[in-house]
PDB file of N, CA and C in Angstrom:
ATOM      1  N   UNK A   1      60.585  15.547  43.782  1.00  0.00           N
ATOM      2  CA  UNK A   1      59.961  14.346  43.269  1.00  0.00           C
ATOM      3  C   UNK A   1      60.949  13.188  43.389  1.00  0.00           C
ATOM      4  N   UNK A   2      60.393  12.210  44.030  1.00  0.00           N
ATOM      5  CA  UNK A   2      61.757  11.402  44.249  1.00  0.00           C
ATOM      6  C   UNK A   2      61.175   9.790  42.590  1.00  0.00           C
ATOM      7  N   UNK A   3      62.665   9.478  42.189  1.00  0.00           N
ATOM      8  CA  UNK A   3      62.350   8.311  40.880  1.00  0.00           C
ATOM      9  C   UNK A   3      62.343   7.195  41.620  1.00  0.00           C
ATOM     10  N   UNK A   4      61.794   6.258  40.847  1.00  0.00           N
ATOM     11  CA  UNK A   4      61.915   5.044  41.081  1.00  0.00           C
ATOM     12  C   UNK A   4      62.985   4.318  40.510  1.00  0.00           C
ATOM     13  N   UNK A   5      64.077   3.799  40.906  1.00  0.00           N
ATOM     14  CA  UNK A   5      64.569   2.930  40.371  1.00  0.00           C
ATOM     15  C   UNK A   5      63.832   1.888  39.098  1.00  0.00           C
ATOM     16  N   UNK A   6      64.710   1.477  38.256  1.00  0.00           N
ATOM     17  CA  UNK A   6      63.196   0.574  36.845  1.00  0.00           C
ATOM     18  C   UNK A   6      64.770  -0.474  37.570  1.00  0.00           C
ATOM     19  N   UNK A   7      64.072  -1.544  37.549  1.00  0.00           N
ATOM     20  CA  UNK A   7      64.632  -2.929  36.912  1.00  0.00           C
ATOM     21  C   UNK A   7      64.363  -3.566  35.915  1.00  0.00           C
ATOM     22  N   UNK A   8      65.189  -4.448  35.996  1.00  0.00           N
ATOM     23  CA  UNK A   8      65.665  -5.193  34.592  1.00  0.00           C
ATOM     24  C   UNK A   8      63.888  -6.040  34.540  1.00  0.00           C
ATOM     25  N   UNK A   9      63.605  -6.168  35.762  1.00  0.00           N
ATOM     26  CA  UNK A   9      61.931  -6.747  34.920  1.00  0.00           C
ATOM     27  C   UNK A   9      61.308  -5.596  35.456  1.00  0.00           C
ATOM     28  N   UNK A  10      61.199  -4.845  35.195  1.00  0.00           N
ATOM     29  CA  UNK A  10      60.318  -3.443  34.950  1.00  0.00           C
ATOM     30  C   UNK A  10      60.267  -3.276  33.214  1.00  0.00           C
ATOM     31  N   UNK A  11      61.295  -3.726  32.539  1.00  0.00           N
ATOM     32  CA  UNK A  11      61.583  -3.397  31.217  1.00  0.00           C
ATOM     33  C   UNK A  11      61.609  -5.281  30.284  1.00  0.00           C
ATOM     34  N   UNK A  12      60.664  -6.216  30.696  1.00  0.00           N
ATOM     35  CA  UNK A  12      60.684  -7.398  30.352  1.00  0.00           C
ATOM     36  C   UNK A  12      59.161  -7.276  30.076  1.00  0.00           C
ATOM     37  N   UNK A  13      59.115  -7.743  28.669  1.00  0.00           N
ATOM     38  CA  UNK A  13      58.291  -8.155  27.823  1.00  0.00           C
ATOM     39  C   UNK A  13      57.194  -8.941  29.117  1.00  0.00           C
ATOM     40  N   UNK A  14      56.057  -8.332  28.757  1.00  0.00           N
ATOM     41  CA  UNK A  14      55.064  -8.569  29.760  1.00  0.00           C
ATOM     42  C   UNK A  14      53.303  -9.177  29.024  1.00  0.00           C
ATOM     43  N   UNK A  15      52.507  -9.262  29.802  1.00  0.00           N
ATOM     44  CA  UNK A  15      50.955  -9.949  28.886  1.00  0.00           C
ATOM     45  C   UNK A  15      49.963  -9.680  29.939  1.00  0.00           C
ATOM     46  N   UNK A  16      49.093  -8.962  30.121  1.00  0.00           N
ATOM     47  CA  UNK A  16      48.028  -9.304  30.885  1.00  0.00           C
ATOM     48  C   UNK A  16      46.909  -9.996  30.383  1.00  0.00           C
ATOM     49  N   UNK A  17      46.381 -10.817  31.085  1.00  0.00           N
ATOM     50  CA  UNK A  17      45.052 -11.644  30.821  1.00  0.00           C
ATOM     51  C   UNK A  17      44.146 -11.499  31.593  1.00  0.00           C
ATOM     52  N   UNK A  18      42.811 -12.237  31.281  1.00  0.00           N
ATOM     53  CA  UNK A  18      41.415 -12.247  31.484  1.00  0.00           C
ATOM     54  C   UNK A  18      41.429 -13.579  31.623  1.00  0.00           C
ATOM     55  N   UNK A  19      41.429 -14.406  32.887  1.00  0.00           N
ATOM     56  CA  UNK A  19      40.704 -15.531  32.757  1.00  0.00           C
ATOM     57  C   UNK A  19      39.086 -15.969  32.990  1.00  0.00           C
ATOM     58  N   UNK A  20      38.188 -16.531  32.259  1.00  0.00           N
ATOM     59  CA  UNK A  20      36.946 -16.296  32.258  1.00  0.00           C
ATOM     60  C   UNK A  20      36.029 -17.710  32.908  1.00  0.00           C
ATOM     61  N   UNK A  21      35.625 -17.850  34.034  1.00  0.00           N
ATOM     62  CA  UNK A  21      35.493 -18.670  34.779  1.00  0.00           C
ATOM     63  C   UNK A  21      33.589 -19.296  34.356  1.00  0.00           C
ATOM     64  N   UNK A  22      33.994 -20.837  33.837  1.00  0.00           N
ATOM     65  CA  UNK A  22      32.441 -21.378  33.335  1.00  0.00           C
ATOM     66  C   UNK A  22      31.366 -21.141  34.405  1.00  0.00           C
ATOM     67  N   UNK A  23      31.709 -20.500  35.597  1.00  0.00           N
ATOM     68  CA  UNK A  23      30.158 -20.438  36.447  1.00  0.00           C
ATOM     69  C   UNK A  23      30.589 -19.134  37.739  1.00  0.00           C
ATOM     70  N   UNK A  24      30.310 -18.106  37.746  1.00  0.00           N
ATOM     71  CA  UNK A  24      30.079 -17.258  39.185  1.00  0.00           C
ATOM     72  C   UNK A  24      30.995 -17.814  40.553  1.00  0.00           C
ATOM     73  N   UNK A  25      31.795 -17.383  40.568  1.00  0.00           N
ATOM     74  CA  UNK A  25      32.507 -17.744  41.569  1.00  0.00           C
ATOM     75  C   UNK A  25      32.208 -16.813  43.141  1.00  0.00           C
ATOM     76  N   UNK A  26      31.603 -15.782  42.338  1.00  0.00           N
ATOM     77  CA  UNK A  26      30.766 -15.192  44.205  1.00  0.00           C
ATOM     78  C   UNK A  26      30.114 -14.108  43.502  1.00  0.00           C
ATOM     79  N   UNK A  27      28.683 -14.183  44.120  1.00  0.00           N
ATOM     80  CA  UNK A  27      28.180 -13.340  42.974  1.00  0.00           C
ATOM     81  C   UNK A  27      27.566 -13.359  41.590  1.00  0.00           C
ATOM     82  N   UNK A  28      27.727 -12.475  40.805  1.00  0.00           N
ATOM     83  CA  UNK A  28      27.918 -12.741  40.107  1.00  0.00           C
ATOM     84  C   UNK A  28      29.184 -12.334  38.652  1.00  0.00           C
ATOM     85  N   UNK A  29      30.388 -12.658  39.475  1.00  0.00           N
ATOM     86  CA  UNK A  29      31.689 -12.618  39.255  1.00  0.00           C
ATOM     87  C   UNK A  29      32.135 -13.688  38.418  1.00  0.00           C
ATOM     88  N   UNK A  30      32.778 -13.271  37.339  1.00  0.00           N
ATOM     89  CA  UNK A  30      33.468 -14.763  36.432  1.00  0.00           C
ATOM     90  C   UNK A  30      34.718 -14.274  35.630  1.00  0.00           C
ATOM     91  N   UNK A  31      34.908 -13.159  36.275  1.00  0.00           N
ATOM     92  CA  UNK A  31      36.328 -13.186  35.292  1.00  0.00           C
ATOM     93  C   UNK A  31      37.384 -12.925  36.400  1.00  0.00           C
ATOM     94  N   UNK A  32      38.886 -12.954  36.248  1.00  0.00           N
ATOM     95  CA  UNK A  32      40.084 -12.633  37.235  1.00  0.00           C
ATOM     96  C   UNK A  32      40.839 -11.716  35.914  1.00  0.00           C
ATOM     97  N   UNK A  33      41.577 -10.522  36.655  1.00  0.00           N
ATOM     98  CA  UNK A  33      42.773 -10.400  35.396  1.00  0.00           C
ATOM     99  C   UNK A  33      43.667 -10.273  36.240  1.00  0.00           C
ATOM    100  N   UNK A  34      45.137 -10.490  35.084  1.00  0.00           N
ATOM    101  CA  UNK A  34      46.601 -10.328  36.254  1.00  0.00           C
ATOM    102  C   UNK A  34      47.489  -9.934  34.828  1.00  0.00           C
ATOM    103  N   UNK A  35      48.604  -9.806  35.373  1.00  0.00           N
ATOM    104  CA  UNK A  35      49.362  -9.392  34.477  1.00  0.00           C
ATOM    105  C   UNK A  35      50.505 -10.714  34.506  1.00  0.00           C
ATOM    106  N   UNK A  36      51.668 -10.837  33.776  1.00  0.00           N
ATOM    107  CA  UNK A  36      52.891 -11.854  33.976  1.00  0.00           C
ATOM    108  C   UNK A  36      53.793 -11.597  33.133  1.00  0.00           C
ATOM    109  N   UNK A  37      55.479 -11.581  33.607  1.00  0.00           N
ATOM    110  CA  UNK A  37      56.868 -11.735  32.758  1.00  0.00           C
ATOM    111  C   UNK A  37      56.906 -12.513  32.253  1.00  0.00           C
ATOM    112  N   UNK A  38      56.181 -14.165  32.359  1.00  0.00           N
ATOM    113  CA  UNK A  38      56.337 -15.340  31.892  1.00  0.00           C
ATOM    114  C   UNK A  38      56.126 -16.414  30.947  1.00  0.00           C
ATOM    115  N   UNK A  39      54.641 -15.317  30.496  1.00  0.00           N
ATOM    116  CA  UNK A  39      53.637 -16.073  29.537  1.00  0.00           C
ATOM    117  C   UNK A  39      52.448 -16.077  29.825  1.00  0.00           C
ATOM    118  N   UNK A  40      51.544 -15.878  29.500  1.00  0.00           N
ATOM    119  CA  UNK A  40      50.254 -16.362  30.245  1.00  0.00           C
ATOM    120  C   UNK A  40      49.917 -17.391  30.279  1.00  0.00           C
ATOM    121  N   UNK A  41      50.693 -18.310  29.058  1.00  0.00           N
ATOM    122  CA  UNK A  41      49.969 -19.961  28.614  1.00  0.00           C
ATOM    123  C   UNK A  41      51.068 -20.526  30.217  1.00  0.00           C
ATOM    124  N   UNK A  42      52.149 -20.128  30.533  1.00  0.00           N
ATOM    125  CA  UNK A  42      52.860 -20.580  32.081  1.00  0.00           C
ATOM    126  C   UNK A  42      51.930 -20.224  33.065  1.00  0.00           C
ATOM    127  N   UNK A  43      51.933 -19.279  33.158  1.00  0.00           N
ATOM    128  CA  UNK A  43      50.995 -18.200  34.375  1.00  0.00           C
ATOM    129  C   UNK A  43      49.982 -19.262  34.797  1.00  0.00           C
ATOM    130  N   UNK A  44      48.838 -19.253  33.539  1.00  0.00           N
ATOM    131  CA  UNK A  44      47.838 -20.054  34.038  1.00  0.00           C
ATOM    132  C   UNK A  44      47.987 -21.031  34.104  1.00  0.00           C
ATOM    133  N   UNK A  45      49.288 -22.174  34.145  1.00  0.00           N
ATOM    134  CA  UNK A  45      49.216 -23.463  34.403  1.00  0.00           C
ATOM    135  C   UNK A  45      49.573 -23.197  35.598  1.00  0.00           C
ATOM    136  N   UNK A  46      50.384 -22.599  36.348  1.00  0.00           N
ATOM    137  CA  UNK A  46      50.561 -22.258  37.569  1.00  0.00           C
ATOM    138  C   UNK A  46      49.050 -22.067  38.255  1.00  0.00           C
ATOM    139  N   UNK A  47      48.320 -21.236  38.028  1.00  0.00           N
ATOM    140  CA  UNK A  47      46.958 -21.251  38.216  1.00  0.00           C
ATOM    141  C   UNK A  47      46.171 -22.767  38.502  1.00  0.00           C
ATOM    142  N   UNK A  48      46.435 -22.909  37.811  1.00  0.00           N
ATOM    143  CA  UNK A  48      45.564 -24.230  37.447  1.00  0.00           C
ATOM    144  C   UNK A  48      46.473 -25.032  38.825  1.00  0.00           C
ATOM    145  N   UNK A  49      47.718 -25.468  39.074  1.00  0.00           N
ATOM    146  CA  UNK A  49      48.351 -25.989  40.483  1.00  0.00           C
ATOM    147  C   UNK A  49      48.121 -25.380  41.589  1.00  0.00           C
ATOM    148  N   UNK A  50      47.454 -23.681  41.735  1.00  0.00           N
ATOM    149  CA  UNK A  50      47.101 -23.741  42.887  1.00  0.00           C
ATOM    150  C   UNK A  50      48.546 -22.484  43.701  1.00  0.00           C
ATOM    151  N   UNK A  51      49.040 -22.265  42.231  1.00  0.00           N
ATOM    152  CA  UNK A  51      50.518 -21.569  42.254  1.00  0.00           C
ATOM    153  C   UNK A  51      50.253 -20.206  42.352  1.00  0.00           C
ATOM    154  N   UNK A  52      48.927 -19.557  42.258  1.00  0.00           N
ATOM    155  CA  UNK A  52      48.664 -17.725  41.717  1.00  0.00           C
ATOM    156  C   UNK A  52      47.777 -17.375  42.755  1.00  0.00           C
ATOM    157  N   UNK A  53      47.381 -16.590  42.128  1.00  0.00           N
ATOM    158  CA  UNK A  53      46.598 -15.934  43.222  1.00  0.00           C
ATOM    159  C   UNK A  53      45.250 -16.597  44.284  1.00  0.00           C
ATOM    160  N   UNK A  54      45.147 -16.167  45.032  1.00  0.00           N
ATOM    161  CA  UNK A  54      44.073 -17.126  46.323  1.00  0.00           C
ATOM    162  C   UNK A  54      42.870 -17.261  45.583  1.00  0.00           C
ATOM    163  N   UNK A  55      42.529 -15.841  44.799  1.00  0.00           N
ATOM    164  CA  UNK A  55      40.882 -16.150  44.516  1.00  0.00           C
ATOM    165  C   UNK A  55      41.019 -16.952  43.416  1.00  0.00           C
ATOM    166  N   UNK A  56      42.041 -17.294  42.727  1.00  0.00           N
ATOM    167  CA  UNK A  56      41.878 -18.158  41.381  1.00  0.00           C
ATOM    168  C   UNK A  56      41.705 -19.730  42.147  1.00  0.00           C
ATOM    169  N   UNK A  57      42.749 -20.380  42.705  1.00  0.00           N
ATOM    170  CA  UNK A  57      43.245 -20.671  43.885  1.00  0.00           C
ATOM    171  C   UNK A  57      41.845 -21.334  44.570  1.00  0.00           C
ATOM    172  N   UNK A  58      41.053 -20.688  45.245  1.00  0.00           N
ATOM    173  CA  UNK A  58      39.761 -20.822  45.650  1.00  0.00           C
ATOM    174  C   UNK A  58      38.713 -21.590  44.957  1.00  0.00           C
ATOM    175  N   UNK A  59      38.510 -20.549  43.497  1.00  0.00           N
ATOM    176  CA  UNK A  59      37.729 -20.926  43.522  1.00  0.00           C
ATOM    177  C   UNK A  59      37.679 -21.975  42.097  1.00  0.00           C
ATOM    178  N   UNK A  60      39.064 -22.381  41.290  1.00  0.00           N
ATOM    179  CA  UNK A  60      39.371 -23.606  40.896  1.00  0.00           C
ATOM    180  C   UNK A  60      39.641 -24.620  41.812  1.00  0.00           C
ATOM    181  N   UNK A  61      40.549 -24.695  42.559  1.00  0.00           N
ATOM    182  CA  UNK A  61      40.898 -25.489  43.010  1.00  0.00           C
ATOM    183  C   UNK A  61      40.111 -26.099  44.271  1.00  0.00           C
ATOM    184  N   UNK A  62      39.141 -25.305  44.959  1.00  0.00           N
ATOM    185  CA  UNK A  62      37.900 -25.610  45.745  1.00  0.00           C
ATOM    186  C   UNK A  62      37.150 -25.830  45.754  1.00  0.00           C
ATOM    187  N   UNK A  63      36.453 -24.882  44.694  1.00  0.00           N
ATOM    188  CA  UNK A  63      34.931 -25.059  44.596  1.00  0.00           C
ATOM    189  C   UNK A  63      34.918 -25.396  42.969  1.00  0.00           C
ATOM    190  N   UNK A  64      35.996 -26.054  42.477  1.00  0.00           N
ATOM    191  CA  UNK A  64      35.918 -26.479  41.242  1.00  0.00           C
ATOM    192  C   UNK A  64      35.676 -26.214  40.209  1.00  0.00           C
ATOM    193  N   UNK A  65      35.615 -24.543  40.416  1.00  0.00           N
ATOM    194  CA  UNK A  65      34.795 -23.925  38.708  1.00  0.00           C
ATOM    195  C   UNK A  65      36.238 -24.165  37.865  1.00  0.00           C
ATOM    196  N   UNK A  66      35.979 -24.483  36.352  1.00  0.00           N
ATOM    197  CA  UNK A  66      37.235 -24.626  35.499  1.00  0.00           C
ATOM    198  C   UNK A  66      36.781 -22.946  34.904  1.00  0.00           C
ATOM    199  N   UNK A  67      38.145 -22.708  34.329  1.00  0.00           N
ATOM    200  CA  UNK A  67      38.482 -21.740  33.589  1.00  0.00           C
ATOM    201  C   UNK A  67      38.630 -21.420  32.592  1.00  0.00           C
ATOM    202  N   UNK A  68      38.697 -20.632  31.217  1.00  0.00           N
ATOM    203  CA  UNK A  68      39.775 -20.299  29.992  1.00  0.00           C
ATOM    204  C   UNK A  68      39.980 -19.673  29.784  1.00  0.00           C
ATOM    205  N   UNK A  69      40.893 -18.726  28.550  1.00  0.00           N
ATOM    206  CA  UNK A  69      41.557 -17.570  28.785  1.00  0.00           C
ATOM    207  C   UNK A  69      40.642 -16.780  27.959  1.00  0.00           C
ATOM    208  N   UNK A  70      39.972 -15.794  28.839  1.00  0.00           N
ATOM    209  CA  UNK A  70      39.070 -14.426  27.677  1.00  0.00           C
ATOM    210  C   UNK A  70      39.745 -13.421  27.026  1.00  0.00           C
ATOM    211  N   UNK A  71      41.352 -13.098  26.899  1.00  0.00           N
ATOM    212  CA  UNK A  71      41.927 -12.233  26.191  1.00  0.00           C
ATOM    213  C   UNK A  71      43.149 -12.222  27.063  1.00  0.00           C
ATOM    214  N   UNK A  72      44.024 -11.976  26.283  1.00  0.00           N
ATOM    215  CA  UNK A  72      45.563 -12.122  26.115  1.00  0.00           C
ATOM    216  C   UNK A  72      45.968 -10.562  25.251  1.00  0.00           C
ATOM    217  N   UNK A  73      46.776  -9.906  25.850  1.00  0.00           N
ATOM    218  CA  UNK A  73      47.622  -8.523  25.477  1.00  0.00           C
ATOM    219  C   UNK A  73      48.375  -8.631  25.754  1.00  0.00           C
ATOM    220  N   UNK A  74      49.705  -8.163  24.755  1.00  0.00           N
ATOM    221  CA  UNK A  74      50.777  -8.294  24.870  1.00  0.00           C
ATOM    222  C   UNK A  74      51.681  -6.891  25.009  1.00  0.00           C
ATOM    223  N   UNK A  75      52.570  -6.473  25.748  1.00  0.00           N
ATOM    224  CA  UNK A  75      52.985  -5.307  26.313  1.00  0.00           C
ATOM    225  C   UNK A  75      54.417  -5.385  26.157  1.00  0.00           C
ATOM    226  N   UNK A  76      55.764  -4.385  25.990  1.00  0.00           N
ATOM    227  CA  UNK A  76      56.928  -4.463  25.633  1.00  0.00           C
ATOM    228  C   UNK A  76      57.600  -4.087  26.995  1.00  0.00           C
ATOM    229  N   UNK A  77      56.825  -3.661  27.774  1.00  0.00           N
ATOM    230  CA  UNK A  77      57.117  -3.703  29.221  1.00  0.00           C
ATOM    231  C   UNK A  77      56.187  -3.638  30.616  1.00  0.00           C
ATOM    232  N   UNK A  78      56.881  -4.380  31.564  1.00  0.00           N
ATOM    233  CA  UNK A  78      56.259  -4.631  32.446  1.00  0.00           C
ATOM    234  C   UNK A  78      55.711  -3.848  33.739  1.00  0.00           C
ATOM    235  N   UNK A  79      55.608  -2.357  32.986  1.00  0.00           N
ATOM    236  CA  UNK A  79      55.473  -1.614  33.502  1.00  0.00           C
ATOM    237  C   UNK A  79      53.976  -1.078  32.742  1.00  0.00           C
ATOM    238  N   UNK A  80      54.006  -1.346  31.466  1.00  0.00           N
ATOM    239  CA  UNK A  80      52.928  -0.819  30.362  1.00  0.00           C
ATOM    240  C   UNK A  80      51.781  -2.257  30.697  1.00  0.00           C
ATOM    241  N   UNK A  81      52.257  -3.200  31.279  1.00  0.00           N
ATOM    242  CA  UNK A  81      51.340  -4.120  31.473  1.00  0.00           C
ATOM    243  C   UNK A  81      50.425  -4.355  32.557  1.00  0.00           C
ATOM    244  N   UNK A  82      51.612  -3.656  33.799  1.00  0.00           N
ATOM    245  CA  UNK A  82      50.797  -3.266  35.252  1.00  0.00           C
ATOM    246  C   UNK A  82      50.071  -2.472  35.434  1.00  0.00           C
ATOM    247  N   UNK A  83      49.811  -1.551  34.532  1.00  0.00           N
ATOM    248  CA  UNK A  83      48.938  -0.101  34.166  1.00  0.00           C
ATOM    249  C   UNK A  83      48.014  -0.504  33.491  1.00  0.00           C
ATOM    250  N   UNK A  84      47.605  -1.146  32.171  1.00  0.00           N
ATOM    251  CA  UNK A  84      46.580  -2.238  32.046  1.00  0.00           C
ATOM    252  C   UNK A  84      45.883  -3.052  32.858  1.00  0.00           C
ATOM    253  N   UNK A  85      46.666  -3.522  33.614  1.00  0.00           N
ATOM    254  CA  UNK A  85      45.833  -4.165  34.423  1.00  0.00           C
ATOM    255  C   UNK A  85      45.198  -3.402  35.364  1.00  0.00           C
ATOM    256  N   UNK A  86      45.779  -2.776  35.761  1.00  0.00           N
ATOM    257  CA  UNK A  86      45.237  -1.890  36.862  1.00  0.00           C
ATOM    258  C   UNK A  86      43.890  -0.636  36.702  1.00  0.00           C
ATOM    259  N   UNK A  87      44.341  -0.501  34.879  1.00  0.00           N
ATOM    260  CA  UNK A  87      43.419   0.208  34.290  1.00  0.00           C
ATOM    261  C   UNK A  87      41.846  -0.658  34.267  1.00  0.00           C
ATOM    262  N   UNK A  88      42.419  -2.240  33.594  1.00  0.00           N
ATOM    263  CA  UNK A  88      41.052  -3.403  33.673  1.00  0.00           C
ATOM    264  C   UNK A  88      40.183  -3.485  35.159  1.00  0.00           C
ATOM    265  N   UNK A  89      41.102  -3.554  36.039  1.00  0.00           N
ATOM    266  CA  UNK A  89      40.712  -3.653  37.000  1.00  0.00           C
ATOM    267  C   UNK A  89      39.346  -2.315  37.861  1.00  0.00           C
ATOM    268  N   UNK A  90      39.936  -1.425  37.969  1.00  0.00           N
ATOM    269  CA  UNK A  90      39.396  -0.208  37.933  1.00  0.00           C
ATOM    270  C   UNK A  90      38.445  -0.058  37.255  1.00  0.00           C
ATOM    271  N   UNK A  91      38.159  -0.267  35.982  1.00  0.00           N
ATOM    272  CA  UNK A  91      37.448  -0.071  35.101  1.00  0.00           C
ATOM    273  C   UNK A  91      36.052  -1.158  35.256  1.00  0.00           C
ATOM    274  N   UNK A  92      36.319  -2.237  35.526  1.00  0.00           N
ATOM    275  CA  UNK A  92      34.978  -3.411  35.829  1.00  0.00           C
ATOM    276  C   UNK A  92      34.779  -3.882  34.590  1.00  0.00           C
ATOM    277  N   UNK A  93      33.434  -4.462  34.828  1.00  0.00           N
ATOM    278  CA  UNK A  93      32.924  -4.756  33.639  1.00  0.00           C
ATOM    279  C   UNK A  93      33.708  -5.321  32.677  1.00  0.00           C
ATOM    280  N   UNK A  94      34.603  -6.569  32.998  1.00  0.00           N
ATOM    281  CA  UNK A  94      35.940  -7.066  32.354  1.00  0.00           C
ATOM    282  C   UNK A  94      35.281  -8.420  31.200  1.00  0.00           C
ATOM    283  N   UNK A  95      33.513  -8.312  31.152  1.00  0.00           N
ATOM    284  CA  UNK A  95      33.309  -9.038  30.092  1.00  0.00           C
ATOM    285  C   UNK A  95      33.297  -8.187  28.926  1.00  0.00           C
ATOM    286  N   UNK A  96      33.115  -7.132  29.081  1.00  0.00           N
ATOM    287  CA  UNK A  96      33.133  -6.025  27.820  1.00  0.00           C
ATOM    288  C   UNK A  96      34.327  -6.266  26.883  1.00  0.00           C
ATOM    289  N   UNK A  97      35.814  -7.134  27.431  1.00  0.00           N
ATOM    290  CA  UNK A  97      37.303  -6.786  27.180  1.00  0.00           C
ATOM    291  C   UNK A  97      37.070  -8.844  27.005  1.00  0.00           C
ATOM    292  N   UNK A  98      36.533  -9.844  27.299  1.00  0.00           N
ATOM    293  CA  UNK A  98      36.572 -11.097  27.367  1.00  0.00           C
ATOM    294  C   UNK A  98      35.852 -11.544  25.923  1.00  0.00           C
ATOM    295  N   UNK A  99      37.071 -12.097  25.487  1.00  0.00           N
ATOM    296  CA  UNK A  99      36.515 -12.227  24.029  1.00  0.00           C
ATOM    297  C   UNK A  99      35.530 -13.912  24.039  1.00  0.00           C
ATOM    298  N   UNK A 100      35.451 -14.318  24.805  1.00  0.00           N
ATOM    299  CA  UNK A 100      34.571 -15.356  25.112  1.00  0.00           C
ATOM    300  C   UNK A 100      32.975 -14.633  25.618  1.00  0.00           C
ATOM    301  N   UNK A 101      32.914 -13.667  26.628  1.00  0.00           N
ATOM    302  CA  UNK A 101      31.765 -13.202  26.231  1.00  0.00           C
ATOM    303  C   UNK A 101      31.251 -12.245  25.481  1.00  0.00           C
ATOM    304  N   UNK A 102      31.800 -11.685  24.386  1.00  0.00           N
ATOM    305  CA  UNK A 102      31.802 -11.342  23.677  1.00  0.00           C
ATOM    306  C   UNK A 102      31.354 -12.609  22.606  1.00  0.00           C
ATOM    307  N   UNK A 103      31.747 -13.272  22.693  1.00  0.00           N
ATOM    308  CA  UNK A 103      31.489 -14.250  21.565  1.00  0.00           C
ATOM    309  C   UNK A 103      29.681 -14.721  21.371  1.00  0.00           C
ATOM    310  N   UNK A 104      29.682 -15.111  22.948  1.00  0.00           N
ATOM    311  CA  UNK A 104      28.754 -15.632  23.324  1.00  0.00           C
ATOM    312  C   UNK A 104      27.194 -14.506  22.892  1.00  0.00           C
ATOM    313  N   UNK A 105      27.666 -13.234  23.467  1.00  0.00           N
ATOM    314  CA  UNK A 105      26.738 -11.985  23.096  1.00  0.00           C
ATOM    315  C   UNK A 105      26.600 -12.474  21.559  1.00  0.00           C
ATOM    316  N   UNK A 106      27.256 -12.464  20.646  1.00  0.00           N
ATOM    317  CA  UNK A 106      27.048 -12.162  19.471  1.00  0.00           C
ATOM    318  C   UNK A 106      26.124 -13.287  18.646  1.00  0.00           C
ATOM    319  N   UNK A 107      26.654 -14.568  19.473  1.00  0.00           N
ATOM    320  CA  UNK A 107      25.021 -15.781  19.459  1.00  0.00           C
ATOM    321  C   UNK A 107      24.208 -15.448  19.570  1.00  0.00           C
ATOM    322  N   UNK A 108      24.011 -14.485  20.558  1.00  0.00           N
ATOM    323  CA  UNK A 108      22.488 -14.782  21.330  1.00  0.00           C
ATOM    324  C   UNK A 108      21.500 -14.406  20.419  1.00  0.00           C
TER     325      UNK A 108
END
């Protein structure tokens, strides 16, 4: 079995988020998740410049849908945070975990 080396940000305080997009960006798709060492309230201003990932990237900065944050988790490493995400990801259905639609359900 061969190890992986951990680095020093393998073991840095980490956050994955849900950003929850006001309109369908293909489909009928409205959420992104990612993980970050940095913050998420940084992360997504980076987002918001056009700094993260393509589909955020796209479809803020192109086709103009605005965004906000549907849930924020906080992780003691950045290893426990990439596994979350990856778990969110996998899993779908990422309004079930978006406390904005969640909110909205509970109006209706």
């Amino acid at each position: 079995m061969v190890s992986k080396a951990i680095s020093k940000n393998d073991e840095a305080p980490s956050e994955v988020y849900i950003l929850h997009f006001e309109r369908p960006y293909w489909n009928r798709a409205r959420h992104y998740v990612g993980y970050t060492t940095i913050g998420a309230d940084e992360r997504i201003a980076l987002h918001r410049k056009g700094k993260g990932s393509l589909l955020v990237n796209y479809a803020h900065n192109k086709m103009g849908i605005d965004f906000s944050i549907g849930l924020v988790e906080q992780f003691t490493t950045r290893i426990l945070a990439r596994w979350r995400e990856r778990q969110l990801k996998k899993e779908g259905h990422l309004s079930r975990h978006c406390e904005i639609c969640r909110n909205a359900k509970k109006n209706d």
